[in-house]
Protein backbone atom coordinates (compact mmCIF):
# COMPACT_ATOMS: atom_id res chain seq x y z
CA UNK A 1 45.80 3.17 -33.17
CA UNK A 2 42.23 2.76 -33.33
CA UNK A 3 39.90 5.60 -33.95
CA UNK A 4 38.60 8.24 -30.59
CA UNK A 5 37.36 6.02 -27.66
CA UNK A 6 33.57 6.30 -27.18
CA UNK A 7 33.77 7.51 -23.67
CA UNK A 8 32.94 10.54 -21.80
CA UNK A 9 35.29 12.10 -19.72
CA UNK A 10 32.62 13.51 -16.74
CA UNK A 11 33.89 15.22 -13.50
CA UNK A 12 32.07 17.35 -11.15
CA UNK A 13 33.11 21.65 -11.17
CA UNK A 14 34.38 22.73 -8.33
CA UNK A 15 33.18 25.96 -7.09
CA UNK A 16 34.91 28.22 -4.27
CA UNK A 17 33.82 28.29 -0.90
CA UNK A 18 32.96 31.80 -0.56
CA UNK A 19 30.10 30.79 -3.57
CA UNK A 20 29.20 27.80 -2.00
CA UNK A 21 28.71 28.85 1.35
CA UNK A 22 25.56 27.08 2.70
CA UNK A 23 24.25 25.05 -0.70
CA UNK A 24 23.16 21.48 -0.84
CA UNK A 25 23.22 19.15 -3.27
CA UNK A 26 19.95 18.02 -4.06
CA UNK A 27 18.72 16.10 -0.45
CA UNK A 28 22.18 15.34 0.26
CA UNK A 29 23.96 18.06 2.97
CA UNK A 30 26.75 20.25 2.32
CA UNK A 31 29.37 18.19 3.95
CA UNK A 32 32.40 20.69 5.26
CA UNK A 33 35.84 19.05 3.87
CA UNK A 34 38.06 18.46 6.62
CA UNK A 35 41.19 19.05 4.36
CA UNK A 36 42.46 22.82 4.14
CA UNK A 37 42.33 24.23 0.81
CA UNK A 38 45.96 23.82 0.69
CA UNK A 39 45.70 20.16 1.20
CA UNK A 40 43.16 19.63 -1.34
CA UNK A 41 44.83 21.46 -3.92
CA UNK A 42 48.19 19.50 -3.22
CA UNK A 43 46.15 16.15 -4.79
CA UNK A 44 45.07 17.43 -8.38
CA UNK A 45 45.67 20.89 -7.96
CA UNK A 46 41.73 21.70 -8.43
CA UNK A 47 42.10 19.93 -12.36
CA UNK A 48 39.47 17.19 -11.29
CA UNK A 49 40.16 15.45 -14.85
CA UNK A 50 41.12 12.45 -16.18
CA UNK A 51 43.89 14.72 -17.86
CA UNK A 52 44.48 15.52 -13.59
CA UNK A 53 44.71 12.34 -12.75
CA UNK A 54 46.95 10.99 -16.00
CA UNK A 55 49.41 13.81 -14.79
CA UNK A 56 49.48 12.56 -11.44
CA UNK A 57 49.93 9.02 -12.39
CA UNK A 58 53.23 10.37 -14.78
CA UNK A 59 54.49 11.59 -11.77
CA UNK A 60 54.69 8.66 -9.80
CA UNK A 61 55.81 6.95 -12.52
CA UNK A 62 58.79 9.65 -13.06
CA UNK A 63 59.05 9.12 -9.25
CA UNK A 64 58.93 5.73 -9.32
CA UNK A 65 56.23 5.66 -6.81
CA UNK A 66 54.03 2.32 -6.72
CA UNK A 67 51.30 4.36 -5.21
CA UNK A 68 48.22 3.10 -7.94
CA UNK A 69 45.53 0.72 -7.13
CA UNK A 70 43.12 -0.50 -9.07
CA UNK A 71 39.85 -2.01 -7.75
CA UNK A 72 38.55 -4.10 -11.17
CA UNK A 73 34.64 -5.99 -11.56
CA UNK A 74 33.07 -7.66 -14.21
CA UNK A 75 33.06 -4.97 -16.87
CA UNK A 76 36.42 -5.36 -17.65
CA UNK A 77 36.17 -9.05 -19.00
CA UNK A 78 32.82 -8.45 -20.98
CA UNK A 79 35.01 -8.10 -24.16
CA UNK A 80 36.88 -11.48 -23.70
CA UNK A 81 33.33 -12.82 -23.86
CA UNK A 82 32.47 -13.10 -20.47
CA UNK A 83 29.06 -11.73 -19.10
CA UNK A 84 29.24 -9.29 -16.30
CA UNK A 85 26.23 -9.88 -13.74
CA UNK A 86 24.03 -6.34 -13.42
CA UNK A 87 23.76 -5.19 -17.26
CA UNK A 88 19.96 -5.27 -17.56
CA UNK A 89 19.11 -8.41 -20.76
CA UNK A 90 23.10 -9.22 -21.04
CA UNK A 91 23.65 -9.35 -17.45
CA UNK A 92 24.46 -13.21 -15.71
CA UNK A 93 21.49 -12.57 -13.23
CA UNK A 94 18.89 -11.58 -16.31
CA UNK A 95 19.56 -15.13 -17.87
CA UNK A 96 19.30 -17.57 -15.27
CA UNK A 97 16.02 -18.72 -15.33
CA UNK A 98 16.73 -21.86 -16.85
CA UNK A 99 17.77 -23.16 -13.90
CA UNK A 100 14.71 -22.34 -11.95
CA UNK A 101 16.55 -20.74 -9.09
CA UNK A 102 14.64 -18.95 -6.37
CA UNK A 103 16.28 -15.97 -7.29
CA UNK A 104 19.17 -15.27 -9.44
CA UNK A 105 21.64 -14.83 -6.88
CA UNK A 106 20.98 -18.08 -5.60
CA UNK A 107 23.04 -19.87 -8.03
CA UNK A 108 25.94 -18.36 -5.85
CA UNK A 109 24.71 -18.77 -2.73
CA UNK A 110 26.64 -21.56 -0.22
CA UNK A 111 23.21 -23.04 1.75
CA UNK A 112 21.37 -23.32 -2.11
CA UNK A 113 24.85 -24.96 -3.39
CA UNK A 114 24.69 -27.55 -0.60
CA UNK A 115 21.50 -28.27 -1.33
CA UNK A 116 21.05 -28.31 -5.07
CA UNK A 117 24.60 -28.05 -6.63
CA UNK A 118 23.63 -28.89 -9.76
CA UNK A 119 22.48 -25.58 -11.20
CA UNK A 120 26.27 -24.10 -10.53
CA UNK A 121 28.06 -27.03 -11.82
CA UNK A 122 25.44 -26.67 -14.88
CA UNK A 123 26.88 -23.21 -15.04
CA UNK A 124 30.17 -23.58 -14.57
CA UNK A 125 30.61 -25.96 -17.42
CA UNK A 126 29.00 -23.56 -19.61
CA UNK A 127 31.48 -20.60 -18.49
CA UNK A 128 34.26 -22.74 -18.36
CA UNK A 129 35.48 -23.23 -21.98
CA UNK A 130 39.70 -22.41 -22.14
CA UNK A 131 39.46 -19.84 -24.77
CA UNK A 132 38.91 -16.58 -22.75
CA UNK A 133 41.91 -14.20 -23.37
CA UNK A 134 42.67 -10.96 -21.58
CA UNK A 135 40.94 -7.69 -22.88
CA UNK A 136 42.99 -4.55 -23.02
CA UNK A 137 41.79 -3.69 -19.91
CA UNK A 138 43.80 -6.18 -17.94
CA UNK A 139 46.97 -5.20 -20.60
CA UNK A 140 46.21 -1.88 -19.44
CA UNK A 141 46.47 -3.15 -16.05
CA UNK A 142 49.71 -5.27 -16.88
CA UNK A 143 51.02 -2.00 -18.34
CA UNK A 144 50.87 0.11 -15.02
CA UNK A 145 52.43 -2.78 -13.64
CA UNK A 146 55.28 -2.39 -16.11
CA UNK A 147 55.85 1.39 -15.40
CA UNK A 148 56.33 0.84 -12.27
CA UNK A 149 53.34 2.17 -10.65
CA UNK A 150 51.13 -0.52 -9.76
CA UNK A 151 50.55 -1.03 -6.11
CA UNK A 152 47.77 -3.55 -5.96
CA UNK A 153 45.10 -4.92 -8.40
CA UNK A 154 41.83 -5.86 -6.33
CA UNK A 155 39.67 -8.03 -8.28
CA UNK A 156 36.34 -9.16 -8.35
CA UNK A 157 36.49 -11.57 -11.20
CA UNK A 158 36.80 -14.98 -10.69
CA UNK A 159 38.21 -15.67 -14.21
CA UNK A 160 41.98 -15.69 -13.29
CA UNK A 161 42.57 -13.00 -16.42
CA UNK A 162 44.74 -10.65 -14.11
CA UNK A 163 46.99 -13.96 -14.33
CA UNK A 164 47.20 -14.57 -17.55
CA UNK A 165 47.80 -11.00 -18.92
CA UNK A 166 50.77 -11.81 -16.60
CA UNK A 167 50.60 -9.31 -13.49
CA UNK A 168 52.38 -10.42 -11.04
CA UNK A 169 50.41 -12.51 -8.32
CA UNK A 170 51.52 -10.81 -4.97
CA UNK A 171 50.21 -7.05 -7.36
CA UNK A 172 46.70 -8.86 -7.36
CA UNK A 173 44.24 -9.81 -4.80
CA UNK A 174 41.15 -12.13 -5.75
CA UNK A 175 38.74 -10.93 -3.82
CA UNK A 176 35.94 -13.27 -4.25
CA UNK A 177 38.36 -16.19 -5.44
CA UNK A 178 38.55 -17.78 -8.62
CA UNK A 179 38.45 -21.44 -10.19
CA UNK A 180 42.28 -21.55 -10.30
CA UNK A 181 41.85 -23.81 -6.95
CA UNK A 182 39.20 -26.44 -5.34
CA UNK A 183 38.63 -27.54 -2.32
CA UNK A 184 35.69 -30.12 -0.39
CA UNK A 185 33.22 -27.69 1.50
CA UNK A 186 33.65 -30.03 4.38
CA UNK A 187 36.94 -31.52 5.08
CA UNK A 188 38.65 -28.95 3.39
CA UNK A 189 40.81 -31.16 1.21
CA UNK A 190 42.47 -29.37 -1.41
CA UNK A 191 41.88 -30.80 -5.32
CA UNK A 192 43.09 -30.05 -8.14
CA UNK A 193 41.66 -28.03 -10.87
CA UNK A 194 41.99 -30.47 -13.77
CA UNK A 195 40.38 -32.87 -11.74
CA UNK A 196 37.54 -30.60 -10.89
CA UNK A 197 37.15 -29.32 -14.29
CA UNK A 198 37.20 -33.06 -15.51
CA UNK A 199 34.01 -34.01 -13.25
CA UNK A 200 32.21 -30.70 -14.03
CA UNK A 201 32.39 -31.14 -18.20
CA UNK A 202 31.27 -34.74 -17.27
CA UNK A 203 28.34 -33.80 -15.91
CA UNK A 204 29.42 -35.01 -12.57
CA UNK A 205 28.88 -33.48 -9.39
CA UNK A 206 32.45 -33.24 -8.03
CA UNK A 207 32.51 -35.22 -3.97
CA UNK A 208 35.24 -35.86 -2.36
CA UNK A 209 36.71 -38.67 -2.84
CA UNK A 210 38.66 -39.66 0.38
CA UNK A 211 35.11 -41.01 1.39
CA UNK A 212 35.35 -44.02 -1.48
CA UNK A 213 39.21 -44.82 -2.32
CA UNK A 214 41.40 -46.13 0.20
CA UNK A 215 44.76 -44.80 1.34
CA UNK A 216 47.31 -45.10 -1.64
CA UNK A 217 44.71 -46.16 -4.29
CA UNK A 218 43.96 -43.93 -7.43
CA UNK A 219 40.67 -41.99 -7.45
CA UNK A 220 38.74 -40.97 -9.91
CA UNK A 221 40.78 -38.41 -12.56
CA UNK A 222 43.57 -39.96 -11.02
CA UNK A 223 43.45 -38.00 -7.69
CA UNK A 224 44.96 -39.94 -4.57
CA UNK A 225 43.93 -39.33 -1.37
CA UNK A 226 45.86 -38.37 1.66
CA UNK A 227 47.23 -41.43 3.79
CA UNK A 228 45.31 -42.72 6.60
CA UNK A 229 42.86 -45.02 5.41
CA UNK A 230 39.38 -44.37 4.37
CA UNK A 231 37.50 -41.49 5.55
CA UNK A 232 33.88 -40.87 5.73
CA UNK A 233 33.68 -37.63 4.08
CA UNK A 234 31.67 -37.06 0.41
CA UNK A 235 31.81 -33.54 0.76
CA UNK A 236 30.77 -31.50 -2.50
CA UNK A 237 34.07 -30.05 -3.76
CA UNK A 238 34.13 -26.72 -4.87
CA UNK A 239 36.18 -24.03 -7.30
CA UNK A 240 37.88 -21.20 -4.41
CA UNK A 241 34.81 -18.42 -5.21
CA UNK A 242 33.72 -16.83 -2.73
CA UNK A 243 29.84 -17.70 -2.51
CA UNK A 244 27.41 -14.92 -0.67
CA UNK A 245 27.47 -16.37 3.00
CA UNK A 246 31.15 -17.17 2.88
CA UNK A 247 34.08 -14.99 4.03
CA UNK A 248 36.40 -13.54 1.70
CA UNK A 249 40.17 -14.17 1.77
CA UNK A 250 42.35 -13.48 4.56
CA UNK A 251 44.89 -11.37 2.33
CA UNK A 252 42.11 -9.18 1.44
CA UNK A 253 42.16 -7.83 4.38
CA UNK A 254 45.38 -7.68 5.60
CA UNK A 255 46.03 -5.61 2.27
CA UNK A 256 43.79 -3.03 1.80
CA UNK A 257 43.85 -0.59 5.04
CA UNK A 258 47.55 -0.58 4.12
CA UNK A 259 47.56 -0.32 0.42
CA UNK A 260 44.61 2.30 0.34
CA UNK A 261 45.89 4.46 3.10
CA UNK A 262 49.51 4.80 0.87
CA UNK A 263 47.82 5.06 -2.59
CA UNK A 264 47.87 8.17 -4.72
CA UNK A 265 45.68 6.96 -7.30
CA UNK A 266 42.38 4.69 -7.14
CA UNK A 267 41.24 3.48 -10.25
CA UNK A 268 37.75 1.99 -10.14
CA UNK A 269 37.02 -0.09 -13.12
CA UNK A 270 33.74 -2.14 -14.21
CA UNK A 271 32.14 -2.76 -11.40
CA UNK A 272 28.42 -1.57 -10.39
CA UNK A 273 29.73 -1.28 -6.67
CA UNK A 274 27.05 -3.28 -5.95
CA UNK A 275 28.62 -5.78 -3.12
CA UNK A 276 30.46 -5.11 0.47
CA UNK A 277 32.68 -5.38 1.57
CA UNK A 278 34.65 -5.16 -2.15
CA UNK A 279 32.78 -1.81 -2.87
CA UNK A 280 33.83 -0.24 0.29
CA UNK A 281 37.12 -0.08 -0.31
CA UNK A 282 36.75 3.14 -1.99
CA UNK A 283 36.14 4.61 1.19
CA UNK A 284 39.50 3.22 2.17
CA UNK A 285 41.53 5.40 -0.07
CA UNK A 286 42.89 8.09 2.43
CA UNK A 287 41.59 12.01 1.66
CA UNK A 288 44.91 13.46 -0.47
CA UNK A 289 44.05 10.14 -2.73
CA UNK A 290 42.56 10.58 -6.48
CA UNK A 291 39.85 8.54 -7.88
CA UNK A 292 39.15 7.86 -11.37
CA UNK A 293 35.99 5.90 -11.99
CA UNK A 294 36.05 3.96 -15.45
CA UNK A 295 32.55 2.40 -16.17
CA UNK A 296 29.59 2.63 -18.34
CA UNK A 297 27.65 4.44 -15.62
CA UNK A 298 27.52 6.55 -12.86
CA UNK A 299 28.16 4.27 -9.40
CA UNK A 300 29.15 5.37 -6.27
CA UNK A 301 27.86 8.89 -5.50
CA UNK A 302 28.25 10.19 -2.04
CA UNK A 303 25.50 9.02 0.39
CA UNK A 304 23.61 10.79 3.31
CA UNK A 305 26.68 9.64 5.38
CA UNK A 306 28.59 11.79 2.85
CA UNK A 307 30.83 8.62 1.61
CA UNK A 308 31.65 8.14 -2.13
CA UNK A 309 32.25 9.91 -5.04
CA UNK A 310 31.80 13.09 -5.09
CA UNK A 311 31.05 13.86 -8.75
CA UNK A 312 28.18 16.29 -8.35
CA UNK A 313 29.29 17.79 -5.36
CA UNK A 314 31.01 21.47 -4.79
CA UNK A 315 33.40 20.21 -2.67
CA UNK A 316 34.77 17.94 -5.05
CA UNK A 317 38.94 18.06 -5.45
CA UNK A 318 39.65 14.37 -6.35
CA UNK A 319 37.40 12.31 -8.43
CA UNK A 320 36.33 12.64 -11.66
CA UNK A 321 35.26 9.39 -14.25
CA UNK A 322 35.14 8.37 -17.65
CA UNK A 323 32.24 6.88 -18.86
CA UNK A 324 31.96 4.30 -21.65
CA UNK A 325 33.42 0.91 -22.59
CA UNK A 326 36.11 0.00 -20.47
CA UNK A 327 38.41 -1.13 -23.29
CA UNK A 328 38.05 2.17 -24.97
CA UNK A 329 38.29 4.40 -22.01
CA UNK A 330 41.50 3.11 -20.88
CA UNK A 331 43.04 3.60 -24.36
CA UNK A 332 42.04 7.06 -23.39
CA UNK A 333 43.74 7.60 -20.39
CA UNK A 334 47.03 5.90 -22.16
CA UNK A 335 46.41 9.06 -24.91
CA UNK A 336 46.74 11.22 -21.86
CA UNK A 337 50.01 9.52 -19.95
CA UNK A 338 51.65 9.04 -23.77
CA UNK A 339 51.17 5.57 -23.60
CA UNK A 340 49.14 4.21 -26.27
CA UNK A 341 52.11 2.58 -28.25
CA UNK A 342 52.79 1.04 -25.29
CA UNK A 343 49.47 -0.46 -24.32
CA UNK A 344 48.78 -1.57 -28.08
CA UNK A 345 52.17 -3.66 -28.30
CA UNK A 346 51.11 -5.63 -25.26
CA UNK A 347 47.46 -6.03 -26.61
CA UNK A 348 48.68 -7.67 -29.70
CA UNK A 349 51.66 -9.53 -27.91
CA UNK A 350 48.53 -10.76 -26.03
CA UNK A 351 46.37 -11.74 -28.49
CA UNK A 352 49.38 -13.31 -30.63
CA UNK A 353 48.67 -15.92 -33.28
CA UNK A 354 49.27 -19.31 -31.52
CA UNK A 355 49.64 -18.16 -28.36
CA UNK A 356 47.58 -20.49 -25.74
CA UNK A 357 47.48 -20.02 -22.11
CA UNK A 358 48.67 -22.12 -19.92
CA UNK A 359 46.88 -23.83 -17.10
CA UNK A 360 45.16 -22.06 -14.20
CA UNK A 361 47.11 -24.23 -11.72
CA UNK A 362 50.45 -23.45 -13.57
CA UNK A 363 49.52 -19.69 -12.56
CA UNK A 364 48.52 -18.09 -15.88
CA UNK A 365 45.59 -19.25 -16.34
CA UNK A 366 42.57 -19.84 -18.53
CA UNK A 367 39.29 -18.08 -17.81
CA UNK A 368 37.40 -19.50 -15.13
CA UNK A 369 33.70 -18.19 -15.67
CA UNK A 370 31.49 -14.97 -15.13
CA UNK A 371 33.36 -12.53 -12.73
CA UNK A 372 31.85 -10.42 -9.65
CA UNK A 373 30.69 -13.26 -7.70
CA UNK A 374 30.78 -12.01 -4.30
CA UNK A 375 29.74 -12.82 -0.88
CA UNK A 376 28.83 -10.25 1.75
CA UNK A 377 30.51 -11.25 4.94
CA UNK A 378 28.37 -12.50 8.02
């Protein structure tokens, strides 16, 4: 086993009522729970810890409850090499300016891609090399999976990593897509993603093609259009991410009212919480649900609506965090549940000499570029 994770366990001290009995927190109000005391001590019985919330999770495992949910951003992919967006001179959106974009967040915007689809293609080719491999992170992830505890992985990344650590596809929601499929903007016609790849590291723009090869001919890369003759389409064609102005997948919302009203345990990993409506989904956890925040800072604290974490709070009976590298803190947490052997065989199973992995489309899945690309919904 390595040496001590650098990470902080941090959790707010809860104080009795009697001695909080008209305090605020700073400008934010004392917000009255709505849970009896009994309730709120039946979640982590007032040990707001990660050693709390590692007890909790051994129970459902001893249970065999699948009653853990992890919502997962960019942070946990920055050790397979892949840039999250926010971290200020590492961060995706502090090294764009090559492509003279408007603004940063423009290179993932649908009306700027229309118009001048160049600078994403540029940067997909660059973030599209076949050699990303999960971190332990997503083993960690696999490894809840394994116990029999994993209810649903939400994802921000676009990378397709929660596939190739092997987690089961209907345990993990892409929330904001990923380049495992394609399809033309405007006709909707589905491509494949060698072919797409193919154009991009070409340094072509990938159209669709139905526009220029007639029914039962071979297009360019080989792909064949659908029968019917020739079509007058030339769409631009475009990896299933979920650019800022487009919608996010159905399934994402048909899961998460359900899966966050059921779970015990939220895990938050990696992500700044930045974008809706992926970050709200912590307020979807139902109020006899833990949260654990794993990240290198602080996100999430309750708001003058009194939503979010309630770290600082007096009130607080279910979330505390650990702060620091992702990798390392979730080797702490496995020190907690007794699980370190556990999560280190699958990290170097993982990582195996000659292993390779296999093709997006074949559902494992190479990486597929920076993760956390989001789109707030119209």
């Amino acid at each position: 086993p390595d040496p001590a994770p650098a990470v902080v366990p941090y959790q707010g001290t809860r104080r009795s009522r009697e001695e909080e009995s008209g305090r605020t927190m700073g400008n934010l109000p004392s917000m009255p729970t709505q849970l009896s005391e009994e309730e709120e001590r039946s979640v982590l019985d007032y040990d707001v810890s990660v050693k709390g919330i590692a007890a909790l999770i051994r129970q459902c495992a001893e249970n065999k409850e699948r009653r853990v949910v992890i919502m997962a951003g960019a942070g946990i992919s920055v050790s397979a090499g892949i840039p999250d967006f926010r971290s200020p001179g590492t961060g995706l959106y502090d090294n764009l300016q090559k492509y003279n974009l408007p603004q940063a967040e423009a290179i993932f915007d649908i009306d700027y891609f229309q118009e001048t689809p160049e600078a994403f293609c540029a940067l997909a080719k660059e973030m599209w090399p076949d050699n990303f491999k999960p971190t332990p992170t997503h083993h960690f992830i696999k490894l809840l999976e394994d116990k029999g505890v994993l209810m649903r992985c939400y994802t921000q990344n676009i990378d397709t990593l929660e596939r190739a650590a092997g987690i089961s596809s209907d345990k993990v929601v892409e929330a904001h897509g990923s380049f495992a499929e394609a399809h033309c903007i405007k006709c909707k016609a589905e491509y494949p993603q060698k072919w797409v790849r193919s154009q991009i590291m070409q340094d072509i723009i990938p159209r669709c093609i139905e526009c220029t090869t007639p029914a039962g001919g071979v297009g360019v890369g080989g792909y064949t259009p659908s029968a019917g003759g020739e079509s007058r389409c030339g769409g631009l064609v475009k990896p299933d991410i979920v650019f800022f102005g487009e919608n996010l997948p159905q399934r994402f919302h048909e899961l998460r009212k359900g899966d966050l009203n059921q779970a015990k345990v939220l895990i938050v990993i990696g992500t700044s919480l930045s974008v809706a409506p992926f970050a709200d989904l912590i307020h979807d956890a139902g109020d006899l649900c833990a949260r654990l925040l794993i990240n290198m800072n602080q996100v999430g604290g309750r708001d003058h609506a009194g939503k979010g974490f309630r770290f600082d709070c007096h009130d607080n009976y279910r979330d505390a965090a650990l702060l620091g590298p992702c990798d390392d803190a979730v080797r702490a947490l496995c020190d907690e549940l007794g699980w370190r052997d556990e999560l280190e065989a699958l990290i170097t199973k993982g990582n195996g000499d000659g292993d390779e992995l296999e093709d997006l489309e074949g559902g494992a899945g190479g990486a597929g570029g920076a993760a956390e690309v989001a789109a707030a919904e119209a």
